[in-house]
PDB file of N, CA and C in Angstrom:
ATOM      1  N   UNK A   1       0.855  -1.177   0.000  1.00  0.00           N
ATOM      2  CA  UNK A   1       0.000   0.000   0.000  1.00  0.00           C
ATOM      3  C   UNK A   1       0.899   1.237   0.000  1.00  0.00           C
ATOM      4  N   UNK A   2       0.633   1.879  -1.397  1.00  0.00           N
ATOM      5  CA  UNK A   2       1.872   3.222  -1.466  1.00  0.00           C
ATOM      6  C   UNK A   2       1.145   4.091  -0.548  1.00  0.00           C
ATOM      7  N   UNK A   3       1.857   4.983   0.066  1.00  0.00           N
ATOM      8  CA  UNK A   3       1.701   6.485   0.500  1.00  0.00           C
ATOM      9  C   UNK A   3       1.746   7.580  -0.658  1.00  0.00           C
ATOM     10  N   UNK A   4       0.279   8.264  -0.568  1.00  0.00           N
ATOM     11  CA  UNK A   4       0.767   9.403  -1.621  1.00  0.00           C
ATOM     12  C   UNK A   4       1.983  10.259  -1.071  1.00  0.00           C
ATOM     13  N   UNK A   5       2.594  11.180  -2.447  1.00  0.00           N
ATOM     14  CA  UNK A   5       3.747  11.748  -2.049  1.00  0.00           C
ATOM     15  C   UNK A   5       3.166  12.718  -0.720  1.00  0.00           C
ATOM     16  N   UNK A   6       2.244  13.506  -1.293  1.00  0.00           N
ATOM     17  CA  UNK A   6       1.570  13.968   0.532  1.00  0.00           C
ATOM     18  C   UNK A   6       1.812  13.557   1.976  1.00  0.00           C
ATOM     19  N   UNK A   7       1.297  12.686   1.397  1.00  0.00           N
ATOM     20  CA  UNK A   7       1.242  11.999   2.935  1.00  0.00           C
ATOM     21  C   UNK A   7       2.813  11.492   3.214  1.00  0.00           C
ATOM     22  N   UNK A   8       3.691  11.262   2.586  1.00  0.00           N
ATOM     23  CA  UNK A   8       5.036  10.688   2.758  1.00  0.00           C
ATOM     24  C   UNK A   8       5.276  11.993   3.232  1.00  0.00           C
ATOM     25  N   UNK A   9       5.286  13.108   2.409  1.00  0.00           N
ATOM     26  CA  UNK A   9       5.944  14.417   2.661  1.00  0.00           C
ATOM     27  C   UNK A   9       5.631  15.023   4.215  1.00  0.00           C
ATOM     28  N   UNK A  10       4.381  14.731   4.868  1.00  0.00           N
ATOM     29  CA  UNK A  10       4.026  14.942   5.618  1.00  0.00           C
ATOM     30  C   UNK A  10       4.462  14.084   7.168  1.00  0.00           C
ATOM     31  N   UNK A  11       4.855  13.046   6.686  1.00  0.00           N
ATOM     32  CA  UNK A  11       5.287  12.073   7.629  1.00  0.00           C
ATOM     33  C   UNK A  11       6.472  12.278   7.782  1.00  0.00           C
ATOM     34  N   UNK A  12       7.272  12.952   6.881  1.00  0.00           N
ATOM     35  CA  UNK A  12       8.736  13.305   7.074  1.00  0.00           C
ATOM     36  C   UNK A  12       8.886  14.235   7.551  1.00  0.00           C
ATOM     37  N   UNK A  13       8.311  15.291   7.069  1.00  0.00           N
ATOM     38  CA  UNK A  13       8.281  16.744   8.232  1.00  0.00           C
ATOM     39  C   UNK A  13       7.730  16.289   9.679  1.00  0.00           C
ATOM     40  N   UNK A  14       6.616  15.677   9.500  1.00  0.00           N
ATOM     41  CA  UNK A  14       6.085  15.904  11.082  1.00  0.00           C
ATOM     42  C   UNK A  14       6.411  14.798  12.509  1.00  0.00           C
ATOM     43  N   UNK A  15       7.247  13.532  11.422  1.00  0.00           N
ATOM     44  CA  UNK A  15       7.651  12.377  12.125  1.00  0.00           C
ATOM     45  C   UNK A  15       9.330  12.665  12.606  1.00  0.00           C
ATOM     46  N   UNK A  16       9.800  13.000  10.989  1.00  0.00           N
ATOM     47  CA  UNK A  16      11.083  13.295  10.760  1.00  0.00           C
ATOM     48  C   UNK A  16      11.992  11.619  11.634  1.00  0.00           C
ATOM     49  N   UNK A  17      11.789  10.773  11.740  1.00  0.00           N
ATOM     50  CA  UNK A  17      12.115   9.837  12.304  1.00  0.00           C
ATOM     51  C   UNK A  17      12.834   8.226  10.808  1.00  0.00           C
ATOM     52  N   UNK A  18      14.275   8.345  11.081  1.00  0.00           N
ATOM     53  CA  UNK A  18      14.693   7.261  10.009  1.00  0.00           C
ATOM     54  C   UNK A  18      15.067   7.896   8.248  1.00  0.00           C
ATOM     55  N   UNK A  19      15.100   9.208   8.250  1.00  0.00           N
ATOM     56  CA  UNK A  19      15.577   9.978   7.194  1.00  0.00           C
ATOM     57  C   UNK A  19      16.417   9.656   6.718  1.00  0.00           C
ATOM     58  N   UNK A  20      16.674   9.070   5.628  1.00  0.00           N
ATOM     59  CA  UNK A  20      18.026   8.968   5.138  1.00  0.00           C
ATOM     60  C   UNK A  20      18.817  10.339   4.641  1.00  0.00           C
ATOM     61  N   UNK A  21      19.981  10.470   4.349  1.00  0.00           N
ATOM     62  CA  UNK A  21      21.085  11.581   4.402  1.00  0.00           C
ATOM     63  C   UNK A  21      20.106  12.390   3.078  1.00  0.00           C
ATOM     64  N   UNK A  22      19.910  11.328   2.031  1.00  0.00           N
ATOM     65  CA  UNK A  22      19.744  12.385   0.434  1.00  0.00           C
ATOM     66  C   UNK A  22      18.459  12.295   1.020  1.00  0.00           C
ATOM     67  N   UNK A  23      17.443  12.110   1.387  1.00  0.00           N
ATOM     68  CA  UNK A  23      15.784  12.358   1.744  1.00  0.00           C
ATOM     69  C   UNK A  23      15.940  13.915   2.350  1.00  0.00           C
ATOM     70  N   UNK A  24      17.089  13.936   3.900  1.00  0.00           N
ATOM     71  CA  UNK A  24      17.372  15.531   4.038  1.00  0.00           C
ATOM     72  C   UNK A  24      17.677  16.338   3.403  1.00  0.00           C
ATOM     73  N   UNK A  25      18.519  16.083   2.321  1.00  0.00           N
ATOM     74  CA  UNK A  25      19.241  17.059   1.743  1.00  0.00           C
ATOM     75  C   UNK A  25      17.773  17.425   0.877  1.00  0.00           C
ATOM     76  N   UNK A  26      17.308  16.644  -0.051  1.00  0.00           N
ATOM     77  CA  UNK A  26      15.982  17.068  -0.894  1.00  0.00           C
ATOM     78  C   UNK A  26      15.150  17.775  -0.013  1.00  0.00           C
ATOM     79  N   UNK A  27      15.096  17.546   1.165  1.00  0.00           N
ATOM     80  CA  UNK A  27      13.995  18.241   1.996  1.00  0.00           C
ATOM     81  C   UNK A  27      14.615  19.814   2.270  1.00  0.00           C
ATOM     82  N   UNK A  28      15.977  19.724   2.220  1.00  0.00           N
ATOM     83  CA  UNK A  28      16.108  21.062   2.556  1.00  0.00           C
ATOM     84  C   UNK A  28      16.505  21.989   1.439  1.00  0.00           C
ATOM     85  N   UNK A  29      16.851  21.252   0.195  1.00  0.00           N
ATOM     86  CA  UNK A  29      16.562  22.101  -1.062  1.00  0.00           C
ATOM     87  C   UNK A  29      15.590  22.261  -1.679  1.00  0.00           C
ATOM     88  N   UNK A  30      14.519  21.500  -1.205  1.00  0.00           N
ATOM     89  CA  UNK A  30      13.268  22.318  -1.249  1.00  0.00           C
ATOM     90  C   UNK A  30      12.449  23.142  -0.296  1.00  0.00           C
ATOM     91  N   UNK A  31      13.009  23.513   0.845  1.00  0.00           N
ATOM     92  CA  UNK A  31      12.668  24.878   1.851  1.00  0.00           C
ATOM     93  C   UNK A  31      12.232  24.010   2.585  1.00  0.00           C
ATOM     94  N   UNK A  32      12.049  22.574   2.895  1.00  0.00           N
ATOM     95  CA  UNK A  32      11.335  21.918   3.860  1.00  0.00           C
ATOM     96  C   UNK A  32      12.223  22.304   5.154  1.00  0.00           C
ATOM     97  N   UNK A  33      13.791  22.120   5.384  1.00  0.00           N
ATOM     98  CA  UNK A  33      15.139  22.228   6.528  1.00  0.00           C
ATOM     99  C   UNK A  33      15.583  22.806   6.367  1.00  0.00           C
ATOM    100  N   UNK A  34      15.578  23.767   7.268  1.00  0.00           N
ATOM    101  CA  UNK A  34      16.780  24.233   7.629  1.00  0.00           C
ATOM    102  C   UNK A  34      18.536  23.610   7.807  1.00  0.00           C
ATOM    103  N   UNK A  35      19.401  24.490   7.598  1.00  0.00           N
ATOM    104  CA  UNK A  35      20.793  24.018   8.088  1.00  0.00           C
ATOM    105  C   UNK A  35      20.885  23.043   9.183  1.00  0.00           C
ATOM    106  N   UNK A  36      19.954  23.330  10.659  1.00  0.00           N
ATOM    107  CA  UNK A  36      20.170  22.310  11.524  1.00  0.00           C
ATOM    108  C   UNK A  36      19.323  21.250  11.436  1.00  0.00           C
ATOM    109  N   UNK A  37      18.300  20.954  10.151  1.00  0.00           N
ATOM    110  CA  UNK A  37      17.028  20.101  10.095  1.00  0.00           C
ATOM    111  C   UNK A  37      16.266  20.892  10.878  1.00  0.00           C
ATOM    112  N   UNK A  38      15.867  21.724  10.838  1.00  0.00           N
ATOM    113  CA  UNK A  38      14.771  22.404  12.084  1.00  0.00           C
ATOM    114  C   UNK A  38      13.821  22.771  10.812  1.00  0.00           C
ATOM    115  N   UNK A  39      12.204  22.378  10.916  1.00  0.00           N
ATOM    116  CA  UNK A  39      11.445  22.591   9.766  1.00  0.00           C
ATOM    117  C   UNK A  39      11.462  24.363   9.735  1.00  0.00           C
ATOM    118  N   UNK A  40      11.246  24.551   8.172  1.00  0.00           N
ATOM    119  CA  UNK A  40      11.544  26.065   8.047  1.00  0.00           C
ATOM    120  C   UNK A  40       9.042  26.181   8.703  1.00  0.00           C
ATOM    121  N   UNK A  41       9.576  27.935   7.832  1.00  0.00           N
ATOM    122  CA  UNK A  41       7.977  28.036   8.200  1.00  0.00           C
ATOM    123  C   UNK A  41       7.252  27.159   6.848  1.00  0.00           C
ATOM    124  N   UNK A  42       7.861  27.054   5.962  1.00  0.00           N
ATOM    125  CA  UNK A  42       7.485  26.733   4.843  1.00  0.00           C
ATOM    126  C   UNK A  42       6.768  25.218   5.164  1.00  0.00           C
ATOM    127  N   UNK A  43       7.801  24.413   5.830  1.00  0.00           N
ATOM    128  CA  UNK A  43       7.355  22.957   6.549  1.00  0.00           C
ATOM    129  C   UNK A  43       6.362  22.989   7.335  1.00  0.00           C
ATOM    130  N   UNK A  44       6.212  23.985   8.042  1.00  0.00           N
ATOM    131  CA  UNK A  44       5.158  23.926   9.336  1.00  0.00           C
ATOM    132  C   UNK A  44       3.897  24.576   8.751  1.00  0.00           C
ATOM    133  N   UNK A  45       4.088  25.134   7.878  1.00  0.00           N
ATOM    134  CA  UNK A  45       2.881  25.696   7.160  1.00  0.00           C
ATOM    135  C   UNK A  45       2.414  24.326   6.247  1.00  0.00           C
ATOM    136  N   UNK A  46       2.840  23.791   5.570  1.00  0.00           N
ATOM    137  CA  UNK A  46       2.903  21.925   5.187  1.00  0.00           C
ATOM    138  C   UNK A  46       2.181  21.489   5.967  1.00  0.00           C
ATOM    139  N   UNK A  47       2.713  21.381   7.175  1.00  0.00           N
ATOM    140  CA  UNK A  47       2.187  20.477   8.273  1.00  0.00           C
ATOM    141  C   UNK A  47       0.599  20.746   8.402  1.00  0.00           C
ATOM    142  N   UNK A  48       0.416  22.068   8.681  1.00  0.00           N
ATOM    143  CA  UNK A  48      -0.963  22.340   9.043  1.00  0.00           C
ATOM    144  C   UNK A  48      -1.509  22.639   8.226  1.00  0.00           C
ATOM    145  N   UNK A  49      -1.327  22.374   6.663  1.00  0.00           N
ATOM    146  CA  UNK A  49      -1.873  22.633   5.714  1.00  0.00           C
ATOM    147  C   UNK A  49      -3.039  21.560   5.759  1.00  0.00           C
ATOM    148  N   UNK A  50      -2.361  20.107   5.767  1.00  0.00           N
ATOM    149  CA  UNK A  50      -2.223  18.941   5.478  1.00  0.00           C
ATOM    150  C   UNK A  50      -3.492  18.387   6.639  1.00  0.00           C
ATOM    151  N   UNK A  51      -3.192  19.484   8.036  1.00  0.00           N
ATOM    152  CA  UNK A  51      -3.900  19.001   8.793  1.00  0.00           C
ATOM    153  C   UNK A  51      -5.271  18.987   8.613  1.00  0.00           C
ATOM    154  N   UNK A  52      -5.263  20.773   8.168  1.00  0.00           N
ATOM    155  CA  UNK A  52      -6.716  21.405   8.330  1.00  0.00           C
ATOM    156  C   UNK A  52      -7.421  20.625   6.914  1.00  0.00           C
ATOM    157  N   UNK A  53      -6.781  20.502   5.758  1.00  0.00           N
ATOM    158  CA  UNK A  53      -7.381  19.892   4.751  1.00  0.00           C
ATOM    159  C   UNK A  53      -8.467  18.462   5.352  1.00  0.00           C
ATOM    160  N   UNK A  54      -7.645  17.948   6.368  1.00  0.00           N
ATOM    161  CA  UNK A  54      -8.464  16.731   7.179  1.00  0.00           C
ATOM    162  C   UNK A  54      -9.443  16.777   8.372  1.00  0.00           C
ATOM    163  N   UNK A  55      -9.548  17.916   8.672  1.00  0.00           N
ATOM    164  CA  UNK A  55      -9.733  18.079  10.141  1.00  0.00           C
ATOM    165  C   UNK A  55     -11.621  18.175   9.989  1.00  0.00           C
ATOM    166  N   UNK A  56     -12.288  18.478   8.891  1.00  0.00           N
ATOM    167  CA  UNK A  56     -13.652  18.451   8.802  1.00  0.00           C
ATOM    168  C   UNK A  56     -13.873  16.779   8.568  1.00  0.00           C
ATOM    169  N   UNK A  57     -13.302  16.355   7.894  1.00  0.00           N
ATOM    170  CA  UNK A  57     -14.167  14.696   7.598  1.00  0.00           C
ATOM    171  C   UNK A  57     -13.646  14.461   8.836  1.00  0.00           C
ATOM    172  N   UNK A  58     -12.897  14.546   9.783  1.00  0.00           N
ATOM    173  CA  UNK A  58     -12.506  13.522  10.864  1.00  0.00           C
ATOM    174  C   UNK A  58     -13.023  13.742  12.108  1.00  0.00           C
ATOM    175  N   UNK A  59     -13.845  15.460  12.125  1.00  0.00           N
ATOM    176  CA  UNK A  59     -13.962  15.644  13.223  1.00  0.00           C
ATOM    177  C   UNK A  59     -15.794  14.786  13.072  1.00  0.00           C
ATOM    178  N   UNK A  60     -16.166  15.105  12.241  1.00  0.00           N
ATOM    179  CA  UNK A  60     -17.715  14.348  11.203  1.00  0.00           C
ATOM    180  C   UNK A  60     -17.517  13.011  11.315  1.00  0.00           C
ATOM    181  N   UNK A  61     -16.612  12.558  11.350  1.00  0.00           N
ATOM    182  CA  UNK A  61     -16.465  11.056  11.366  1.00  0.00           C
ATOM    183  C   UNK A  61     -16.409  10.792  13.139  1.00  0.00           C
ATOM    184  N   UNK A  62     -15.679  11.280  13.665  1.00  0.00           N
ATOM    185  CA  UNK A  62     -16.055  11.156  15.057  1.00  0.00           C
ATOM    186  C   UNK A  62     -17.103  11.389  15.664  1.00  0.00           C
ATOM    187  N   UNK A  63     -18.071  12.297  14.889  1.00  0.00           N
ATOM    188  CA  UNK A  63     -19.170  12.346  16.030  1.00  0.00           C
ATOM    189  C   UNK A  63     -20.074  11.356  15.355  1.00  0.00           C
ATOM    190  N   UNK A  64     -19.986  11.208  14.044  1.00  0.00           N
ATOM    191  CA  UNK A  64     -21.205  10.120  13.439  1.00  0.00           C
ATOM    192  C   UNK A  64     -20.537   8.484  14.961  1.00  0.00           C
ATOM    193  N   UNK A  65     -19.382   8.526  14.706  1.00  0.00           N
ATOM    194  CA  UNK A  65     -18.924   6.931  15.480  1.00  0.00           C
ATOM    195  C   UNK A  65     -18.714   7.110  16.754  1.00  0.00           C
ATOM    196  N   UNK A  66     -18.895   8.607  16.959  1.00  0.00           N
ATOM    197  CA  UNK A  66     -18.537   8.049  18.743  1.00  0.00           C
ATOM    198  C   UNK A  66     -17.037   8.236  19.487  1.00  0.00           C
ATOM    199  N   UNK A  67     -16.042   7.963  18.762  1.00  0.00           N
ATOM    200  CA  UNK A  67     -14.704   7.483  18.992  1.00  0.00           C
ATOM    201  C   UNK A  67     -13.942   6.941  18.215  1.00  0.00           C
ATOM    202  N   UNK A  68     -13.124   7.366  18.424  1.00  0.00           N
ATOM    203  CA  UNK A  68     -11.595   7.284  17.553  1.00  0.00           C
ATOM    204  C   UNK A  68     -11.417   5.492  16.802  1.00  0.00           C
ATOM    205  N   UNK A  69     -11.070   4.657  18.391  1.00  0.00           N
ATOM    206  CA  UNK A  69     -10.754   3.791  18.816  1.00  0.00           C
ATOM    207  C   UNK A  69     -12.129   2.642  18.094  1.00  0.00           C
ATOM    208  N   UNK A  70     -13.101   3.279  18.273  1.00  0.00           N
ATOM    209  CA  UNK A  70     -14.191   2.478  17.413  1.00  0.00           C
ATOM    210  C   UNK A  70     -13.624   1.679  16.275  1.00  0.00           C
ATOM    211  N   UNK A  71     -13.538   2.477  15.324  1.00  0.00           N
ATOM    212  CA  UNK A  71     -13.267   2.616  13.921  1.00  0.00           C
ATOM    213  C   UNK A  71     -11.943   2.962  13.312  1.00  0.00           C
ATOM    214  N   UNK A  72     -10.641   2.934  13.568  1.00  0.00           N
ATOM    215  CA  UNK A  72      -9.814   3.637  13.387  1.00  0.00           C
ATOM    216  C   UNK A  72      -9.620   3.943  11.513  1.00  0.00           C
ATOM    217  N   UNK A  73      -9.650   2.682  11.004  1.00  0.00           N
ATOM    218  CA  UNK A  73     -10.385   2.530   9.163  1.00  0.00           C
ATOM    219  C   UNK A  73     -10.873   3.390   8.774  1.00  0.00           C
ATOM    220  N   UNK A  74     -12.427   3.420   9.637  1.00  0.00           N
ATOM    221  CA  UNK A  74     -13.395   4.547   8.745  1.00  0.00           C
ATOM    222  C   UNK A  74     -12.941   5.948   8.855  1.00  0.00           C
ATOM    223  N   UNK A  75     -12.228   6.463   9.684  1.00  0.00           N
ATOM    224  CA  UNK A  75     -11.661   7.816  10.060  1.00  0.00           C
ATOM    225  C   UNK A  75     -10.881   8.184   8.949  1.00  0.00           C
ATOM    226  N   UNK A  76      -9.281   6.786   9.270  1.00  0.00           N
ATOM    227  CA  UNK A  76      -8.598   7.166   7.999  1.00  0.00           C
ATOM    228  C   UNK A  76      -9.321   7.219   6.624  1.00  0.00           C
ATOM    229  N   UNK A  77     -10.222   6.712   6.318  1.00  0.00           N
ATOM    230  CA  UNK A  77     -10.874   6.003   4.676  1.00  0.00           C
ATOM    231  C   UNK A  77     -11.396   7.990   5.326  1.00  0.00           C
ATOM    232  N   UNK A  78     -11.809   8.155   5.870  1.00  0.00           N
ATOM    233  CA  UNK A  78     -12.806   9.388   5.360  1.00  0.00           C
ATOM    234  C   UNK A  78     -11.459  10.610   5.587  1.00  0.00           C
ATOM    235  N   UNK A  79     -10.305  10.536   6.034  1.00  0.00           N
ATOM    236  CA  UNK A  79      -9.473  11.493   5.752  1.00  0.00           C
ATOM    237  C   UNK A  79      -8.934  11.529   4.751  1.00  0.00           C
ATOM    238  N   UNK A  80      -8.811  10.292   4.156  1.00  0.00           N
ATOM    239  CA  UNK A  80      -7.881  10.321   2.751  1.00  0.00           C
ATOM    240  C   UNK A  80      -6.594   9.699   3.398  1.00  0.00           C
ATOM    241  N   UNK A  81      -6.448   9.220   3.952  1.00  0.00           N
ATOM    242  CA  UNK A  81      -4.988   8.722   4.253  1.00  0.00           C
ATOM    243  C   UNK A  81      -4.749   7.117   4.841  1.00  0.00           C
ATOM    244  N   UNK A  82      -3.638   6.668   4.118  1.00  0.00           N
ATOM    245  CA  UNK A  82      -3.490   5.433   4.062  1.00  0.00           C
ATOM    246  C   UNK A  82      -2.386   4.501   5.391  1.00  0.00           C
ATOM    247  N   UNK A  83      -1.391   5.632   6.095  1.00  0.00           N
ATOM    248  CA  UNK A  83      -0.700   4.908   6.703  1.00  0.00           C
ATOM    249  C   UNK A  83      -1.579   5.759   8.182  1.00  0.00           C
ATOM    250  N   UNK A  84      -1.430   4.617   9.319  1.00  0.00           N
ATOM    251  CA  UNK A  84      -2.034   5.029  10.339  1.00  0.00           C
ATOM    252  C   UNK A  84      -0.940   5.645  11.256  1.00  0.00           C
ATOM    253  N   UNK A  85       0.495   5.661  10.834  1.00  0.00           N
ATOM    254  CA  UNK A  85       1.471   6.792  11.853  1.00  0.00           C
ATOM    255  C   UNK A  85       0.860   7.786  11.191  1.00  0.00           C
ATOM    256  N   UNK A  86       0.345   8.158  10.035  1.00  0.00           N
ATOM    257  CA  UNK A  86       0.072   9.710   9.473  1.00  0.00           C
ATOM    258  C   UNK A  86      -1.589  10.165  10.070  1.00  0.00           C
ATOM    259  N   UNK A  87      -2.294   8.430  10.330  1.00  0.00           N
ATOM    260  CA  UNK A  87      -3.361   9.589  11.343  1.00  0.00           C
ATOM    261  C   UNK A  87      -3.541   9.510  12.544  1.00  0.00           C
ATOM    262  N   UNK A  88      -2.334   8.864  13.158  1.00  0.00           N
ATOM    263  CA  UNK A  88      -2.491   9.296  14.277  1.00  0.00           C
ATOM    264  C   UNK A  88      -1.914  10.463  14.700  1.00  0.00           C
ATOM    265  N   UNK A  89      -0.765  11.293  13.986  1.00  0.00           N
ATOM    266  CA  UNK A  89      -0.108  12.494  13.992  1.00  0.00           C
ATOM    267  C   UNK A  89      -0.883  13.809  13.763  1.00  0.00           C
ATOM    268  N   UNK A  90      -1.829  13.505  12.930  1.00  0.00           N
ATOM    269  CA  UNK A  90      -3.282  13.898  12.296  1.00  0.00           C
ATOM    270  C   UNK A  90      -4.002  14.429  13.584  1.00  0.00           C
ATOM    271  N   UNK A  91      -4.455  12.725  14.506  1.00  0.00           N
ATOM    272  CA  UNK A  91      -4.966  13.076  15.796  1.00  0.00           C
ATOM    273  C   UNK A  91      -4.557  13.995  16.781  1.00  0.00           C
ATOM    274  N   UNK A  92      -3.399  14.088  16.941  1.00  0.00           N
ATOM    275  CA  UNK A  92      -2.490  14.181  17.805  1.00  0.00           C
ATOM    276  C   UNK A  92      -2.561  15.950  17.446  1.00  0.00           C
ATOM    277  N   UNK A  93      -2.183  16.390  16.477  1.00  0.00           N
ATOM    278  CA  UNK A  93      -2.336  17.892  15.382  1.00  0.00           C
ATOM    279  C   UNK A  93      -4.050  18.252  16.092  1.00  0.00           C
ATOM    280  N   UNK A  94      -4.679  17.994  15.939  1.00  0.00           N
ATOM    281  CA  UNK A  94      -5.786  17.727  15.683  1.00  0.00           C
ATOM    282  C   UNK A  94      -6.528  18.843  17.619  1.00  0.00           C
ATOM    283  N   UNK A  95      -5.848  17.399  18.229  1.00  0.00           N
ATOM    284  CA  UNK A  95      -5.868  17.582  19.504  1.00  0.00           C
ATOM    285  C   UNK A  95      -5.455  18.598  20.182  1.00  0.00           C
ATOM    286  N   UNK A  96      -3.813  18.637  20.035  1.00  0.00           N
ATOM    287  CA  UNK A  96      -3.092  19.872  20.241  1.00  0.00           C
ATOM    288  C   UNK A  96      -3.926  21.437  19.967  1.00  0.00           C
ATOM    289  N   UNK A  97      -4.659  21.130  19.067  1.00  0.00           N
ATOM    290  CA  UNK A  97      -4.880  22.188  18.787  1.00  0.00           C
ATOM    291  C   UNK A  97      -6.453  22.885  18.841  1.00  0.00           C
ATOM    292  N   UNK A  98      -6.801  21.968  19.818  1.00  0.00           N
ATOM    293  CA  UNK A  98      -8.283  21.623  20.963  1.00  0.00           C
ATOM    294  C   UNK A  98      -9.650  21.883  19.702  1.00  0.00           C
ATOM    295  N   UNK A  99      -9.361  21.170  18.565  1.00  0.00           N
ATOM    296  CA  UNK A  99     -10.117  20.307  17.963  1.00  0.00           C
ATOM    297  C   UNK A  99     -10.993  19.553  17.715  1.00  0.00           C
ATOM    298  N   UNK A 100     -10.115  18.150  18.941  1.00  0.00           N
ATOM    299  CA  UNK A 100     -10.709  17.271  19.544  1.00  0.00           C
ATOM    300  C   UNK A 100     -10.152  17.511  20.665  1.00  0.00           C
ATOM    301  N   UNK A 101     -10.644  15.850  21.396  1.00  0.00           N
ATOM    302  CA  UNK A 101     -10.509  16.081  23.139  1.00  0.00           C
ATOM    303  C   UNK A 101      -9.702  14.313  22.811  1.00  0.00           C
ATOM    304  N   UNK A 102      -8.353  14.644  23.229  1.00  0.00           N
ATOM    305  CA  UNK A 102      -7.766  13.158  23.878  1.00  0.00           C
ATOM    306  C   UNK A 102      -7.925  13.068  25.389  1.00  0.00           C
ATOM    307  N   UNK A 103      -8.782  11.595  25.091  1.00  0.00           N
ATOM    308  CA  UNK A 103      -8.917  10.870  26.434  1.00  0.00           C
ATOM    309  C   UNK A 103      -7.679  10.396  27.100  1.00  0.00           C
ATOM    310  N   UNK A 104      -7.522   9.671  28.474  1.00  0.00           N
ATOM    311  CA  UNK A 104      -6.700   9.078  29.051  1.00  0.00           C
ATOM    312  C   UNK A 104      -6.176   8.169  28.432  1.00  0.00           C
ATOM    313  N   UNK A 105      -7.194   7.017  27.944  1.00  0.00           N
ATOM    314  CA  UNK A 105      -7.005   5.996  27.534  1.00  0.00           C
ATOM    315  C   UNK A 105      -6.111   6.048  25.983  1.00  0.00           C
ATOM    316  N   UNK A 106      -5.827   7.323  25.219  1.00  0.00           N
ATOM    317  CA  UNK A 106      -5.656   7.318  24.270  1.00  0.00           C
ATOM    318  C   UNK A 106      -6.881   7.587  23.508  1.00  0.00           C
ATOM    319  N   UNK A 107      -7.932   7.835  23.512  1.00  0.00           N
ATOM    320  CA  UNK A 107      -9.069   7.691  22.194  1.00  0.00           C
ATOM    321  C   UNK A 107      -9.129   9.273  22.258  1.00  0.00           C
ATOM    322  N   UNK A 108      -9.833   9.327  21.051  1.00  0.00           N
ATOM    323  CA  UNK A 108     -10.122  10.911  20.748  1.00  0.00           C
ATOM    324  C   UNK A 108     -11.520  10.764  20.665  1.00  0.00           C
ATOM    325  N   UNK A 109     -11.956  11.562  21.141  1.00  0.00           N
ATOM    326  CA  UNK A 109     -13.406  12.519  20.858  1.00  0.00           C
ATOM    327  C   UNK A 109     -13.528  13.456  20.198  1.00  0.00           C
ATOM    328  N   UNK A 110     -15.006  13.780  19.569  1.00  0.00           N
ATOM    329  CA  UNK A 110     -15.465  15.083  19.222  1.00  0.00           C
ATOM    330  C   UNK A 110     -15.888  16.335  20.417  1.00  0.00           C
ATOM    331  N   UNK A 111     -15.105  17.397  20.583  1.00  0.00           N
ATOM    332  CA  UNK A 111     -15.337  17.891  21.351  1.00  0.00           C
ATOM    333  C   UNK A 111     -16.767  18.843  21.160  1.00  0.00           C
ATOM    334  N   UNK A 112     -17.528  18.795  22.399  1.00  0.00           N
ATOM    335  CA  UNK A 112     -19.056  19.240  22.340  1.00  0.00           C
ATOM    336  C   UNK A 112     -19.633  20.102  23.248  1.00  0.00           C
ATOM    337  N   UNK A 113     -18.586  20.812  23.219  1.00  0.00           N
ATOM    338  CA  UNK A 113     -19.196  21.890  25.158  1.00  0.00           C
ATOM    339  C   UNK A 113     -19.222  21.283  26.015  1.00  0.00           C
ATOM    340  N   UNK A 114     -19.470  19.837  26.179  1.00  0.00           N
ATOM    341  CA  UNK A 114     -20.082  19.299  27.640  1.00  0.00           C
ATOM    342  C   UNK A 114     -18.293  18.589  27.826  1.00  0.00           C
ATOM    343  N   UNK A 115     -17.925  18.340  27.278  1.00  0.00           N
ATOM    344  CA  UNK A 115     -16.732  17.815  27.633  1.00  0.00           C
ATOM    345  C   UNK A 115     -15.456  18.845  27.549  1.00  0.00           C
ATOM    346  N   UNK A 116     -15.534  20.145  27.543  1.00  0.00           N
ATOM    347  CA  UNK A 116     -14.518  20.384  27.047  1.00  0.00           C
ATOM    348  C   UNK A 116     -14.240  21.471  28.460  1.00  0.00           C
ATOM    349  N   UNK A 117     -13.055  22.217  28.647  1.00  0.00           N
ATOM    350  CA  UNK A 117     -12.887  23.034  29.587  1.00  0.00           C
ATOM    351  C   UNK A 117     -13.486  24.209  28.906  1.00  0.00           C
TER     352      UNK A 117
END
């Protein structure tokens, strides 16, 4: 199962984990790194590009199911994305950025007034 270049591109900026030497160097001749690998704004603007493009089917998909952890498939199938490190980073983006609501247990919710601070 390929990764679109998207989603690869996205997993490398936002994972950055197992890069090989020429994967950096391409990343940073194309404005993705900086000199020290530190994502430029250009990357982080990537990042949350990538996010917000997802963040309506997933937050819709959570409240139709309830929970993250339900379904983890139907979430990805309705974000568009094929590897599950890219939605759980997704989640995680998502969360951070009080979105959704991560539980203890790990699961995400749709946040709804009644749960939220």
């Amino acid at each position: 199962m390929a990764l679109t270049d998207s989603e690869q591109l996205f997993l490398d900026l936002a994972v950055f984990d197992g890069l090989s030497d020429k994967r950096i160097h391409e990343l940073m001749e194309e404005g993705y790194l900086d000199g020290e690998n530190e994502n430029t704004d250009k990357a982080e603007a990537y990042i949350k590009g990538f996010v917000d493009e997802r963040a309506e089917e997933v937050i819709r998909s959570l409240d139709e199911q309830g929970s993250y952890l339900k379904d983890k498939g139907r979430i990805m199938y309705h974000a568009g994305l094929k590897s599950l490190m890219a939605m759980e980073v997704v989640m995680e983006h998502l969360a951070n950025r009080m979105f959704i609501k991560r539980k203890r247990n790990g699961d995400y919710i749709k946040r709804n007034g009644i749960n939220t601070p």
